[in-house]
Protein backbone atom coordinates (compact mmCIF):
# COMPACT_ATOMS: atom_id res chain seq x y z
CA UNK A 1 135.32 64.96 -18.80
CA UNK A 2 135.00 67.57 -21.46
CA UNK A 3 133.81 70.71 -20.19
CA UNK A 4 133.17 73.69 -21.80
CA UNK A 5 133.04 76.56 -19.41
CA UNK A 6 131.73 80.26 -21.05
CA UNK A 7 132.68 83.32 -19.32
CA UNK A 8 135.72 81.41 -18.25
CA UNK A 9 137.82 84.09 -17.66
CA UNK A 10 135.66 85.79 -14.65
CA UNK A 11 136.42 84.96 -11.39
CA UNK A 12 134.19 81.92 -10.77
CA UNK A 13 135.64 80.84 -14.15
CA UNK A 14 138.96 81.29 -13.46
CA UNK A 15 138.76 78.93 -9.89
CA UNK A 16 136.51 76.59 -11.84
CA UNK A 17 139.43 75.82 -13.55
CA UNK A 18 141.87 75.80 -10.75
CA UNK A 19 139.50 72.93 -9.46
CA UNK A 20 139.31 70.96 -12.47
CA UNK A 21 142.07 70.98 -14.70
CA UNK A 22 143.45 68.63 -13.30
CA UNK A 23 141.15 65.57 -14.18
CA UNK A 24 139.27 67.25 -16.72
CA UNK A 25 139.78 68.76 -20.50
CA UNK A 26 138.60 72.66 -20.54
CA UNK A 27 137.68 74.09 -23.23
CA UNK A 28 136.49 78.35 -22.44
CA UNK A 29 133.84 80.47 -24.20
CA UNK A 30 134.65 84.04 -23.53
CA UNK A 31 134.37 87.82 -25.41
CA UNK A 32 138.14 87.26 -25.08
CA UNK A 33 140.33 84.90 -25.74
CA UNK A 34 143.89 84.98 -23.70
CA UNK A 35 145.55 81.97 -22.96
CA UNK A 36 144.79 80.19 -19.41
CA UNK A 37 146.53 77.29 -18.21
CA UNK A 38 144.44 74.76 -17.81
CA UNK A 39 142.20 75.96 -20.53
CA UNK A 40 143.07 74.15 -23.86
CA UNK A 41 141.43 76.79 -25.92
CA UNK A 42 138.97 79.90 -25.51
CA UNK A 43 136.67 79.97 -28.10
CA UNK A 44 134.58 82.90 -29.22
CA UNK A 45 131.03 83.38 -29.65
CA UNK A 46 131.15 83.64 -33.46
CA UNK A 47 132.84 80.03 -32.70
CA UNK A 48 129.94 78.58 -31.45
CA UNK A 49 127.76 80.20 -34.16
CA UNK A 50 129.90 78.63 -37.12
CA UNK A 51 129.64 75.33 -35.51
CA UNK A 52 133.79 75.61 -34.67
CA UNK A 53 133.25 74.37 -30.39
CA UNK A 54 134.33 70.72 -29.92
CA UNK A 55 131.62 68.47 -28.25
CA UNK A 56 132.13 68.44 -24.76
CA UNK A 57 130.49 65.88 -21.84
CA UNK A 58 129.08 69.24 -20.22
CA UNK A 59 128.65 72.94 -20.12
CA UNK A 60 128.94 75.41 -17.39
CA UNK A 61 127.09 78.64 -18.69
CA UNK A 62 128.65 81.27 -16.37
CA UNK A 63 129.12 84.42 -18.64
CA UNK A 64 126.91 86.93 -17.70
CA UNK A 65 126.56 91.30 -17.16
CA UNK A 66 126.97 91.50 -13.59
CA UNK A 67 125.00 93.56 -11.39
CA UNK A 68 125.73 97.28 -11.71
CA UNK A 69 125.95 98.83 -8.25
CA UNK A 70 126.30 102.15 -9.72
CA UNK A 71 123.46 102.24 -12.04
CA UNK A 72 124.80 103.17 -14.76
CA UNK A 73 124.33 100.39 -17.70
CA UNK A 74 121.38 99.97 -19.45
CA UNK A 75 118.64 97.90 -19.19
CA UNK A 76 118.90 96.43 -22.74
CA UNK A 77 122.50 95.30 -21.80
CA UNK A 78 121.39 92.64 -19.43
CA UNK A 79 119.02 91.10 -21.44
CA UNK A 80 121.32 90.99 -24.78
CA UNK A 81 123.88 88.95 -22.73
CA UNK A 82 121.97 87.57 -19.35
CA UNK A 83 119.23 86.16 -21.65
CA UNK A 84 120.23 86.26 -25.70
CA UNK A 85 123.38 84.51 -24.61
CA UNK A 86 121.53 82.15 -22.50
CA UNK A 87 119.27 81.29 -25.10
CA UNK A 88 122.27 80.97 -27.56
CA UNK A 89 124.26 78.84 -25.33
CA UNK A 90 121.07 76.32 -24.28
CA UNK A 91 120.15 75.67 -27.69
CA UNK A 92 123.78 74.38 -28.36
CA UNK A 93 123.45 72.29 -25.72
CA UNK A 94 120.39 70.97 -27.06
CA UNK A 95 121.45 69.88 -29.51
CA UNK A 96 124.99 68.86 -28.95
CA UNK A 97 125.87 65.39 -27.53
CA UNK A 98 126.61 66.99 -24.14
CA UNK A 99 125.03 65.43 -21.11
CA UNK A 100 125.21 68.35 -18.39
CA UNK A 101 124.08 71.41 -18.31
CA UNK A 102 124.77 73.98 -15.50
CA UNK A 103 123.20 77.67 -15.51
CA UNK A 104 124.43 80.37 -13.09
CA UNK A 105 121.17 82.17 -13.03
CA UNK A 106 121.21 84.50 -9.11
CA UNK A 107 119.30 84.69 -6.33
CA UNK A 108 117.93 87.71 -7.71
CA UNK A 109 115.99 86.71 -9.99
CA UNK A 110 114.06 84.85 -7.35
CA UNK A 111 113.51 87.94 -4.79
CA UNK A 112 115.15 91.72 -4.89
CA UNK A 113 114.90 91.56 -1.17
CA UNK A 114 113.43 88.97 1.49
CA UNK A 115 111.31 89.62 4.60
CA UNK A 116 112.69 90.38 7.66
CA UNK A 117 112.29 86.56 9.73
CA UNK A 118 111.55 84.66 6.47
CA UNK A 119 113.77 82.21 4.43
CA UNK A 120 114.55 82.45 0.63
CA UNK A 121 113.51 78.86 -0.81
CA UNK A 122 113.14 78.04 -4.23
CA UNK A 123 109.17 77.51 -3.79
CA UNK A 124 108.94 81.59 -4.08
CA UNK A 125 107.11 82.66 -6.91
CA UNK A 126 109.71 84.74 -8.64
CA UNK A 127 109.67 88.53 -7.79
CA UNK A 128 112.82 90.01 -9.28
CA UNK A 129 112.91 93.74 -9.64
CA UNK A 130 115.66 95.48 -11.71
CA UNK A 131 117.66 94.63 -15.10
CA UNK A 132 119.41 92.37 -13.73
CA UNK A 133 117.45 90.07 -12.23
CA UNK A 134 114.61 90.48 -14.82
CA UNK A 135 117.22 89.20 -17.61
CA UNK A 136 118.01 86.33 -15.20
CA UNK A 137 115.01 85.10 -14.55
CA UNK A 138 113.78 85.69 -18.63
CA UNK A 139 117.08 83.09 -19.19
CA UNK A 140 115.09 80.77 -16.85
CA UNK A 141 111.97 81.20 -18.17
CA UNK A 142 113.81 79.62 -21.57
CA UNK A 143 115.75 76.71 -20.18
CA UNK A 144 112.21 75.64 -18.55
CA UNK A 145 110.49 76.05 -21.79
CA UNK A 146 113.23 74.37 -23.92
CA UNK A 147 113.51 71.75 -21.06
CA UNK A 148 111.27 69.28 -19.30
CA UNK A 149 112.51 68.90 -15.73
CA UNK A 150 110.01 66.15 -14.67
CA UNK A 151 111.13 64.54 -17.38
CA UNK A 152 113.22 61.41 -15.87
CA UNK A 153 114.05 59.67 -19.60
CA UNK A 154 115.57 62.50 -20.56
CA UNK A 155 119.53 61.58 -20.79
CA UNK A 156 120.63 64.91 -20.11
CA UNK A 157 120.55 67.38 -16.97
CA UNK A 158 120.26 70.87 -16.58
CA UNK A 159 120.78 72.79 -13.70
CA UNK A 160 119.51 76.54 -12.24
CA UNK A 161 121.61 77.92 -9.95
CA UNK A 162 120.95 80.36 -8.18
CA UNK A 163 124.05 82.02 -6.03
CA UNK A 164 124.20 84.39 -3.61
CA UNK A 165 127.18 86.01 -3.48
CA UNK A 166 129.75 84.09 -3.81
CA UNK A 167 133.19 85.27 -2.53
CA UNK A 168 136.96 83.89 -2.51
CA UNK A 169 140.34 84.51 -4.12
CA UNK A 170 140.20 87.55 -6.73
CA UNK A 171 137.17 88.36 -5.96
CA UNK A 172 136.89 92.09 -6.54
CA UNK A 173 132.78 92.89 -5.21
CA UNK A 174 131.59 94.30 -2.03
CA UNK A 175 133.40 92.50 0.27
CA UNK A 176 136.44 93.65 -1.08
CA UNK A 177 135.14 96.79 -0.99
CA UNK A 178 134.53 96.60 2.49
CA UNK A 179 138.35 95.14 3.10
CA UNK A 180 139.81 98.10 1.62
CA UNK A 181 137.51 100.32 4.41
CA UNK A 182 138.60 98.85 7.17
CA UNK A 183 142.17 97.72 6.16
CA UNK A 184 142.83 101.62 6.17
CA UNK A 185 141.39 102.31 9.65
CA UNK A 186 138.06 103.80 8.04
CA UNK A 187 135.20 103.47 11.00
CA UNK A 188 132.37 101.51 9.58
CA UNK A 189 129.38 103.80 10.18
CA UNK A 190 126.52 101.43 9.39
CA UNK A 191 127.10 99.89 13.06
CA UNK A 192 123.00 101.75 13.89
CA UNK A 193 121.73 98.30 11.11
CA UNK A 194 121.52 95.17 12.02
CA UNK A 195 120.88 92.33 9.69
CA UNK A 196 121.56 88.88 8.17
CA UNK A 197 122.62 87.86 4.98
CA UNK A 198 123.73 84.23 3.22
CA UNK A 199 126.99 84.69 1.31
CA UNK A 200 128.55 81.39 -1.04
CA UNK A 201 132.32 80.55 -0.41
CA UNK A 202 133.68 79.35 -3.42
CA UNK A 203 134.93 76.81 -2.10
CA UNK A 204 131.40 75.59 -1.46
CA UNK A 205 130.69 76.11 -4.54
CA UNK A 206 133.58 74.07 -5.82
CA UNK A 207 132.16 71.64 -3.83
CA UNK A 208 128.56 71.68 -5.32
CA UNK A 209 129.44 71.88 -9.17
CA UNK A 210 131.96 68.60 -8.75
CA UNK A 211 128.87 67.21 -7.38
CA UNK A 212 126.64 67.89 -10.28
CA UNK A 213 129.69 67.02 -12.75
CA UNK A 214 130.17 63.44 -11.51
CA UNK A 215 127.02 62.30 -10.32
CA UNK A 216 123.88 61.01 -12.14
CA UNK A 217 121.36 61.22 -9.28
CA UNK A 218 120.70 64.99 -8.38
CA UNK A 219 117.77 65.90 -10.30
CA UNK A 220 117.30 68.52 -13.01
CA UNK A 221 115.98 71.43 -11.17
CA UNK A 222 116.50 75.06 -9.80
CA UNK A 223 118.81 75.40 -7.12
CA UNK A 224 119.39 77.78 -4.17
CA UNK A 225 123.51 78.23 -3.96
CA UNK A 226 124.56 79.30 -0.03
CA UNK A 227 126.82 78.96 2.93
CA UNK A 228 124.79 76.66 5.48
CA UNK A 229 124.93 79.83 7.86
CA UNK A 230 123.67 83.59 7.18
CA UNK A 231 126.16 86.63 8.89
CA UNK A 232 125.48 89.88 9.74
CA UNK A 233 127.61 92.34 8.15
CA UNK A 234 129.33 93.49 11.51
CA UNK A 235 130.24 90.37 12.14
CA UNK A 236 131.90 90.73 8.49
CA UNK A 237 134.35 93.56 9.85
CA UNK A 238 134.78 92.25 13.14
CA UNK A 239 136.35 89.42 11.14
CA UNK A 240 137.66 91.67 8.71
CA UNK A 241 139.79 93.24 11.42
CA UNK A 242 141.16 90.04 13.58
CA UNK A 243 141.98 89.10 9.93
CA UNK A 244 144.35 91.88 9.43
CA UNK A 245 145.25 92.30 13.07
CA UNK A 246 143.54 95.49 13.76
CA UNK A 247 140.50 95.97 15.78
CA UNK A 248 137.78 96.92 13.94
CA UNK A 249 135.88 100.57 14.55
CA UNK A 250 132.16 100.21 14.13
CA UNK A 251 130.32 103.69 14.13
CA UNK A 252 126.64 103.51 14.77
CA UNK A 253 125.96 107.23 12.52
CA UNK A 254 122.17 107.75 12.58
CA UNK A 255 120.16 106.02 9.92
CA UNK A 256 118.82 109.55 8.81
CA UNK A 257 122.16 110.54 8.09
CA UNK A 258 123.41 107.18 6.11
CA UNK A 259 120.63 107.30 3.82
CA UNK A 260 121.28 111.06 3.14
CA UNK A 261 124.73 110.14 2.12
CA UNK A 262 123.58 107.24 0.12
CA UNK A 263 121.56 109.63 -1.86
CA UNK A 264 124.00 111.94 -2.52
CA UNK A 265 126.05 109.10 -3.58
CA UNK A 266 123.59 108.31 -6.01
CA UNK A 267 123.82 111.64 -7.66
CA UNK A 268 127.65 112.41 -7.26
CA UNK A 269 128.81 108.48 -7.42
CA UNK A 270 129.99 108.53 -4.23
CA UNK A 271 131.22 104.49 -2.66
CA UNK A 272 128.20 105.12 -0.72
CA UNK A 273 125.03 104.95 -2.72
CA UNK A 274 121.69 103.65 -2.39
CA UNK A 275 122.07 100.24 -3.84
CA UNK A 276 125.53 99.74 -2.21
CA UNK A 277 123.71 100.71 1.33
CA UNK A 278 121.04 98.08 0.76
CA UNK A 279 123.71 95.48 0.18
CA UNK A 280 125.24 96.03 3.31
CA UNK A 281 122.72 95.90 5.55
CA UNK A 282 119.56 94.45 3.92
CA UNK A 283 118.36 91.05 5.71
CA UNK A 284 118.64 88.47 2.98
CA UNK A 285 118.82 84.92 4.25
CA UNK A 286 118.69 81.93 1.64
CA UNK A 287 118.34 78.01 2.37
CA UNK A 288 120.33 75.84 0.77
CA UNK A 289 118.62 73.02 1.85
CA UNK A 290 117.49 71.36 -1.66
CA UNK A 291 120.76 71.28 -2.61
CA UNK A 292 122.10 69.58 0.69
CA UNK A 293 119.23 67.17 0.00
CA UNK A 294 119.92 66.49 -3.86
CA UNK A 295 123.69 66.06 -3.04
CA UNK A 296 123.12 63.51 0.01
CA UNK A 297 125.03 65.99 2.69
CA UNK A 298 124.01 67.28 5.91
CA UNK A 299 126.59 70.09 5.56
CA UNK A 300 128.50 71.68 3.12
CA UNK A 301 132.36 71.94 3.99
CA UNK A 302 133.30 75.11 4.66
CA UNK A 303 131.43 77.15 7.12
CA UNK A 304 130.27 80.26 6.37
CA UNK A 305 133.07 82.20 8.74
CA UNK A 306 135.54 80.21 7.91
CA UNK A 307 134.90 80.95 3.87
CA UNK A 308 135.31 84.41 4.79
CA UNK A 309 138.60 84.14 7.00
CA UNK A 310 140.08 82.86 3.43
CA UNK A 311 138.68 85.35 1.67
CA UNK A 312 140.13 88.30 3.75
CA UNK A 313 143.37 85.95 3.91
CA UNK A 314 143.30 86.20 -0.23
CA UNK A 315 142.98 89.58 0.17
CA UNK A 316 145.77 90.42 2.41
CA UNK A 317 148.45 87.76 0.38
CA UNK A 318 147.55 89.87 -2.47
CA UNK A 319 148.33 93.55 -1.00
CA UNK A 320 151.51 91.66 -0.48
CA UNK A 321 152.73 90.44 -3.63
């Protein structure tokens, strides 16, 4: 196939390509242009508004402003690039002779947070407070307006995915975050929460996209993106620390005390603010079922524990390069 991937360059763009250059013809979309292998050329978005991007079998819209943990961008940033580019990109696709189109919306523009004992499905009436997830879900609100998804004669597909956080090689969020703690012998001091939350291996996601690439039966819809199996985040550094052959110290510092931290880290930009605490160790459990369903599977490939064991095994190959 001929895919054009935007935002190629990220880190979900950059294995994308890992996975499929090797059967496939790449072209990238990006605010920069660098060479790649297996990209045969990065285009620009003044490209695609002169009419200069080659017609491609299918697009994979990941570029994107990603979630500011420190709080510090403006709201009008997300929705010039979560949403303007969104619509930009979709009505391309529209009215190109491409046949696939897949969206990497985020599970927050679906919910901010999710009940303690509940489920995220993609029933929920969308809730999304924030920037970031109100520019997601605003791209959304597009595609489904542009885009009939009960409409079977239709010969073209569109996909809305929505990821939780999706982890692997170079992945430079939280959980690397995290990695860096404990690799250094910090205690983690959140041991007084307890929680649950669904995390997306890349490799899962690998997985799910060649899915939707080469097959003509899953549906034009909005999908959930998860591991089969939510973790807690102890279980996170326990695993962090057989990873890296060090037993992990968990500190169980009074919630009072965490949260008085966190909002001094809001004020001082401290690692430990407000948003970052609610990250690690909010309950936030997603179903992936619908997808499982779509794609014929009873289980995606890699389970969620052992996504992370390559994750932290990423991590430590690359402190030793």
């Amino acid at each position: 196939m001929r895919i054009l991937i935007t935002g190629v360059h990220g880190f979900v763009g950059t294995n994308l390509v890992k996975e499929f250059k090797a059967d496939n013809e790449i072209y990238g979309l990006d605010i920069v242009s660098p060479d790649k292998e297996g990209v045969v050329k990065t285009l620009s978005w003044d490209d695609l508004t002169m009419g200069q991007v080659p017609e491609v079998d299918a697009i994979i819209h990941l570029a994107g402003k990603a979630h500011d943990t420190k709080n510090r961008s403006a709201a009008e940033a997300y929705f010039a690039v979560n949403t303007e580019l969104t619509k930009k990109i979709f009505d391309y696709f529209l009215a190109s002779g491409a046949k696939k189109f897949i969206f990497f919306s985020s599970i927050k523009a679906a919910a901010d947070s999710v009940p303690d004992g509940t489920t995220l499905t993609e029933d929920v009436v969308p809730t999304p407070i924030g920037p970031y997830g109100e520019s997601k879900i605003r791209a959304e609100e597009y595609i489904r307006e542009k885009f009939d998804f009960a409409d079977n004669s239709s010969n073209k597909q569109v996909y809305i995915l929505r990821p939780c956080m999706i982890h692997g090689p170079g992945n430079k969020g939280n959980l690397n975050l995290l990695y860096s703690v404990i690799a250094k012998g910090v205690p983690y001091p959140l041991g007084a929460y307890d929680n649950l939350r669904t995390f997306t291996s890349i490799d899962n996601l690998k997985f799910i996209i060649r899915n939707l690439l080469t097959s003509s039966e899953v549906a034009s819809g909005i999908y959930h993106i998860a591991d089969d199996d939510a973790l807690s985040t102890k279980e996170l550094v326990h695993a962090i620390g057989e990873g890296i052959g060090k037993k992990a110290m968990i500190w169980s510092v009074p919630k009072w005390i965490i949260n008085c931290v966190a909002i001094v880290g809001d004020k001082i930009h401290l690692p430990l603010n407000s948003e970052r605490l609610r990250k690690l160790t909010e309950n936030y459990v997603v179903t992936n079922n619908k997808i499982k369903q779509a794609l014929g599977v009873e289980h995606l490939p890699v389970k969620a524990a052992e996504g992370i064991r390559r994750t932290i095994e990423s991590f430590k190959n690359q402190e030793n390069k």
